[in-house]
Protein backbone atom coordinates (compact mmCIF):
# COMPACT_ATOMS: atom_id res chain seq x y z
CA UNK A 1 0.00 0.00 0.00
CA UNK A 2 2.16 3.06 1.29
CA UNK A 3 2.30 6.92 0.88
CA UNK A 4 3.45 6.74 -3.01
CA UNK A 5 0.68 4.49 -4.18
CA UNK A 6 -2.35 6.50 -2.43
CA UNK A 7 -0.82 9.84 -4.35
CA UNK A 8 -0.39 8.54 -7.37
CA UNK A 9 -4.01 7.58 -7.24
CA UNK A 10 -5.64 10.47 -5.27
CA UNK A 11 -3.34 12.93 -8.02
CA UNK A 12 -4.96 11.01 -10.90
CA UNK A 13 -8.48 11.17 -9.61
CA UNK A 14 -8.15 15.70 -8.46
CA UNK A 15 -6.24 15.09 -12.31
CA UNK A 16 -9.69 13.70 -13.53
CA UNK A 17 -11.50 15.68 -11.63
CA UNK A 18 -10.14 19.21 -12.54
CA UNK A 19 -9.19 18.52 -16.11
CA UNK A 20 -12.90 16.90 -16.61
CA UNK A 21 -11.43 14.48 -19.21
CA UNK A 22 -11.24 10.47 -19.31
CA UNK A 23 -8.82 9.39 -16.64
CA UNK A 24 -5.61 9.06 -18.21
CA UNK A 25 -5.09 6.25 -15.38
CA UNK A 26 -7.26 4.45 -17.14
CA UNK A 27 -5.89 0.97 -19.07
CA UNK A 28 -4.49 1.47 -22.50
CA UNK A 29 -5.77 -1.83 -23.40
CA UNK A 30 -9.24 -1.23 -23.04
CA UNK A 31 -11.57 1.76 -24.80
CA UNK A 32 -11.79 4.55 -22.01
CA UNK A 33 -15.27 4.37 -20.74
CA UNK A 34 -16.21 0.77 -22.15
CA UNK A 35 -17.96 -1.64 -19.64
CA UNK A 36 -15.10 -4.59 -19.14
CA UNK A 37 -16.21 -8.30 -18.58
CA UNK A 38 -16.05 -8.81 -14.96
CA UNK A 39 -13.97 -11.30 -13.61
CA UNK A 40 -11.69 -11.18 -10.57
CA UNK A 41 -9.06 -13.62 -9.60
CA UNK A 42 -8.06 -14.98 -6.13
CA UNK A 43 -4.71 -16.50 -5.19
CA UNK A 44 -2.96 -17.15 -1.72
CA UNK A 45 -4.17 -18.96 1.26
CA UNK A 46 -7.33 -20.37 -0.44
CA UNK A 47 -8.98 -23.37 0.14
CA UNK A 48 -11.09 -23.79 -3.14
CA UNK A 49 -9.07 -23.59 -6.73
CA UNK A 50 -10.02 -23.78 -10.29
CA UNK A 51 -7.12 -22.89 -12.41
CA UNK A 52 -4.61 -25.37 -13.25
CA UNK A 53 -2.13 -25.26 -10.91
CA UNK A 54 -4.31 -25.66 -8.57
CA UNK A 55 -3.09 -22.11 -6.98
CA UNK A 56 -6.33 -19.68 -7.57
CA UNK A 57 -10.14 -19.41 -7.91
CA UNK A 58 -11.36 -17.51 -10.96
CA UNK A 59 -14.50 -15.56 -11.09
CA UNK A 60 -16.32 -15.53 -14.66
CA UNK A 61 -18.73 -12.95 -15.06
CA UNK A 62 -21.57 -15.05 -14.40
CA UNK A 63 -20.29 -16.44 -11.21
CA UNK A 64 -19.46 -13.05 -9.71
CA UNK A 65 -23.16 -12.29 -10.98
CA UNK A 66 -24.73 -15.49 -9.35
CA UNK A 67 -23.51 -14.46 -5.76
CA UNK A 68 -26.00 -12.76 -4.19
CA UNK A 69 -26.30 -8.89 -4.76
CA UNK A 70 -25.98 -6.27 -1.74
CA UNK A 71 -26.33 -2.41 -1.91
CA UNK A 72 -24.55 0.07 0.21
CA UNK A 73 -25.42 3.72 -0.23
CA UNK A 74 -22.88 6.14 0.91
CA UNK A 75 -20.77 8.82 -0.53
CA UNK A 76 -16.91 8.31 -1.28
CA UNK A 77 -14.17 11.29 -1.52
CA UNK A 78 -14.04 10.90 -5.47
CA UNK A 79 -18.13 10.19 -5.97
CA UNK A 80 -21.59 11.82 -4.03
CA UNK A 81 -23.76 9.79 -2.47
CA UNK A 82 -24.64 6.69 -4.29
CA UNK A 83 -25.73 3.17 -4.17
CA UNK A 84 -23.41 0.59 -5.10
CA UNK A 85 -24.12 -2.86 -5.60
CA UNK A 86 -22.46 -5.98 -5.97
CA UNK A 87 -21.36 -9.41 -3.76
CA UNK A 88 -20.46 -8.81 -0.68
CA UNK A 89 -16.79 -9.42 0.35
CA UNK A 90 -17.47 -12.27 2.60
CA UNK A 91 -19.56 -14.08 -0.23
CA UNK A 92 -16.34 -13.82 -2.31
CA UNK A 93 -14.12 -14.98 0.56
CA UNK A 94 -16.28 -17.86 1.58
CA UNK A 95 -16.51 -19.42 -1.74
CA UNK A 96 -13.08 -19.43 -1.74
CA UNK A 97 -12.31 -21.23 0.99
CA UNK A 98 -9.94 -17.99 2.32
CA UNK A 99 -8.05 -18.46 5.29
CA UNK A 100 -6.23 -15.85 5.78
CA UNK A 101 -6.08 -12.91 7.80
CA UNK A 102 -5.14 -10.23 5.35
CA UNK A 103 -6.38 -9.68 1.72
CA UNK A 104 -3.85 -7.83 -0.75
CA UNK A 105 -6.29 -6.22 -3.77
CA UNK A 106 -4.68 -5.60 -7.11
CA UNK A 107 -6.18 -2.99 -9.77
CA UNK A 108 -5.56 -2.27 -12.89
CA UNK A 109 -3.80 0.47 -12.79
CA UNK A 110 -0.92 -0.96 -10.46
CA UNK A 111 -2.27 0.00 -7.04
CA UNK A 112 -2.21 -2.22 -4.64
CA UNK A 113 -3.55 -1.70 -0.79
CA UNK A 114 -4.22 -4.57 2.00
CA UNK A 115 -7.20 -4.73 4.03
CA UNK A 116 -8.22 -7.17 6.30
CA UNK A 117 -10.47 -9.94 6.33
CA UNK A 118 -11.65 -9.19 9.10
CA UNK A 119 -12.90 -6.13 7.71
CA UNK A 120 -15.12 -8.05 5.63
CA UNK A 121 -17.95 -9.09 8.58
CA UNK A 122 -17.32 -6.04 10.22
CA UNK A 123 -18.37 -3.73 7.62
CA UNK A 124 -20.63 -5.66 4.94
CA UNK A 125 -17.97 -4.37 2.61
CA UNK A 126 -19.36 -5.15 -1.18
CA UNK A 127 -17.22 -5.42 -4.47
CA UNK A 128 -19.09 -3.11 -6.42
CA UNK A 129 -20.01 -3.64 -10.08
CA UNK A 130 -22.76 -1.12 -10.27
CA UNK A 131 -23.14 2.58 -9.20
CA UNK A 132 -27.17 3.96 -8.87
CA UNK A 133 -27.99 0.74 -10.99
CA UNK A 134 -25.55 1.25 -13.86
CA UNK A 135 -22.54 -0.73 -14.45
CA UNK A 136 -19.18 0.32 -13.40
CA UNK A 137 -16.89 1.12 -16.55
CA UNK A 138 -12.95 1.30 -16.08
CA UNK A 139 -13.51 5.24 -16.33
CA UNK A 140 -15.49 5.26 -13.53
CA UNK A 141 -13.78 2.90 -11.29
CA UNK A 142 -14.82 -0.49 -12.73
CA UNK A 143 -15.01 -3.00 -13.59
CA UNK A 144 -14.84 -3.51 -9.67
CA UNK A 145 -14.68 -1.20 -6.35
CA UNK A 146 -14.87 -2.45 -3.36
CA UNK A 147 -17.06 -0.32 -1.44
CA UNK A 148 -17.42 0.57 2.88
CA UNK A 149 -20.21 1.97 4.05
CA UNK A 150 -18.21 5.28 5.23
CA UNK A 151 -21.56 7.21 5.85
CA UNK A 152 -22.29 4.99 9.02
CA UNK A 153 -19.09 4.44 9.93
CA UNK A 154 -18.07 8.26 9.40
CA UNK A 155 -15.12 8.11 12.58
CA UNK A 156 -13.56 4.98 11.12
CA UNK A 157 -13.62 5.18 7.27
CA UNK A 158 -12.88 8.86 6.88
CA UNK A 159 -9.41 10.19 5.83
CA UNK A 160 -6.83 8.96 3.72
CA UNK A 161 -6.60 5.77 5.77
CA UNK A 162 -10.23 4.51 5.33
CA UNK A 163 -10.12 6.37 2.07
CA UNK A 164 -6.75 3.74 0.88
CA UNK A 165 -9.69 0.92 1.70
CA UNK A 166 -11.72 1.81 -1.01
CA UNK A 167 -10.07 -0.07 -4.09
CA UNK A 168 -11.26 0.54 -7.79
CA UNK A 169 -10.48 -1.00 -11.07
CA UNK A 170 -9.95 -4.17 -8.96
CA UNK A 171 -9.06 -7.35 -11.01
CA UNK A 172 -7.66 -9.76 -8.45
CA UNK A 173 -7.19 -10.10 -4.80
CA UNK A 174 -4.32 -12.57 -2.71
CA UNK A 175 -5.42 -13.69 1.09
CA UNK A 176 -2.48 -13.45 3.09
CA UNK A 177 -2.16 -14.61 6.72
């Protein structure tokens, strides 16, 4: 996670935000503003595999979509108050088999931050693939964020540390213990 990281990515949203273009964070590979497939990979201390090696789980589009849907409304430092919706973390963790204690998110665009598990009950935390009912496109923080509800949990989730927690463009996550 660390200082560097959560700059580069607060200075390319206030970049966003101020120059009112595409996100130039955005991948190369993919058409600014397109919806991406979902899918989401998990790797480390996981119980339940279905790669090859034996050595991750990974999510198709319909299997992320099969998991039951949650909604948490709340507001973010980069959007107003909205409703996002998508599995909730735990759902994710549990089909996995995850036995770890800490859970190291990958994005696209080369962040990384750790959060923990534990986090997960605590919170209701979802992984977001819709925003007020629309899907999340890689310029607006999709295909994946994973969302806290910071309006009820204003004293914990505010400020740069709480705001490090909320991970967009996510495309694969490693429990750690």
């Amino acid at each position: 996670m660390g200082w560097p990281g959560w700059r580069r990515r607060w200075a390319a949203v206030a970049g966003f935000a101020l120059a009112g273009a595409a996100p130039f964070f955005a991948p190369s590979a993919q058409a600014a503003g397109s919806v991406s497939s979902l899918s989401l990979d998990v790797d480390g201390e996981v119980r339940v595999t279905n790669n090859a090696s034996h050595t991750a789980y990974h999510f198709s589009e319909a299997q992320l979509l099969a998991l039951p849907a949650h909604s948490i409304t709340t507001a973010t430092t980069w959007t107003p108050r909205s409703t996002f919706t998508g599995p909730l973390l735990s759902d994710v963790l549990k089909a996995v088999g995850a036995y770890g204690s800490q859970i190291e998110i990958h994005t696209l665009d080369d962040y990384t931050c750790v959060v923990p598990v534990a986090d997960a009950a605590r919170y209701g935390v979802v992984v977001a693939y819709a925003m007020n009912g629309q899907r999340l496109k890689v310029s607006d923080f999709g295909p994946l964020f994973l969302i806290y509800p910071r309006d009820q949990h204003p004293l914990e989730l505010d400020g740069p540390a709480g705001d490090a927690k909320f991970a967009w463009q996510i495309k694969s996550m490693t429990i750690k213990r």
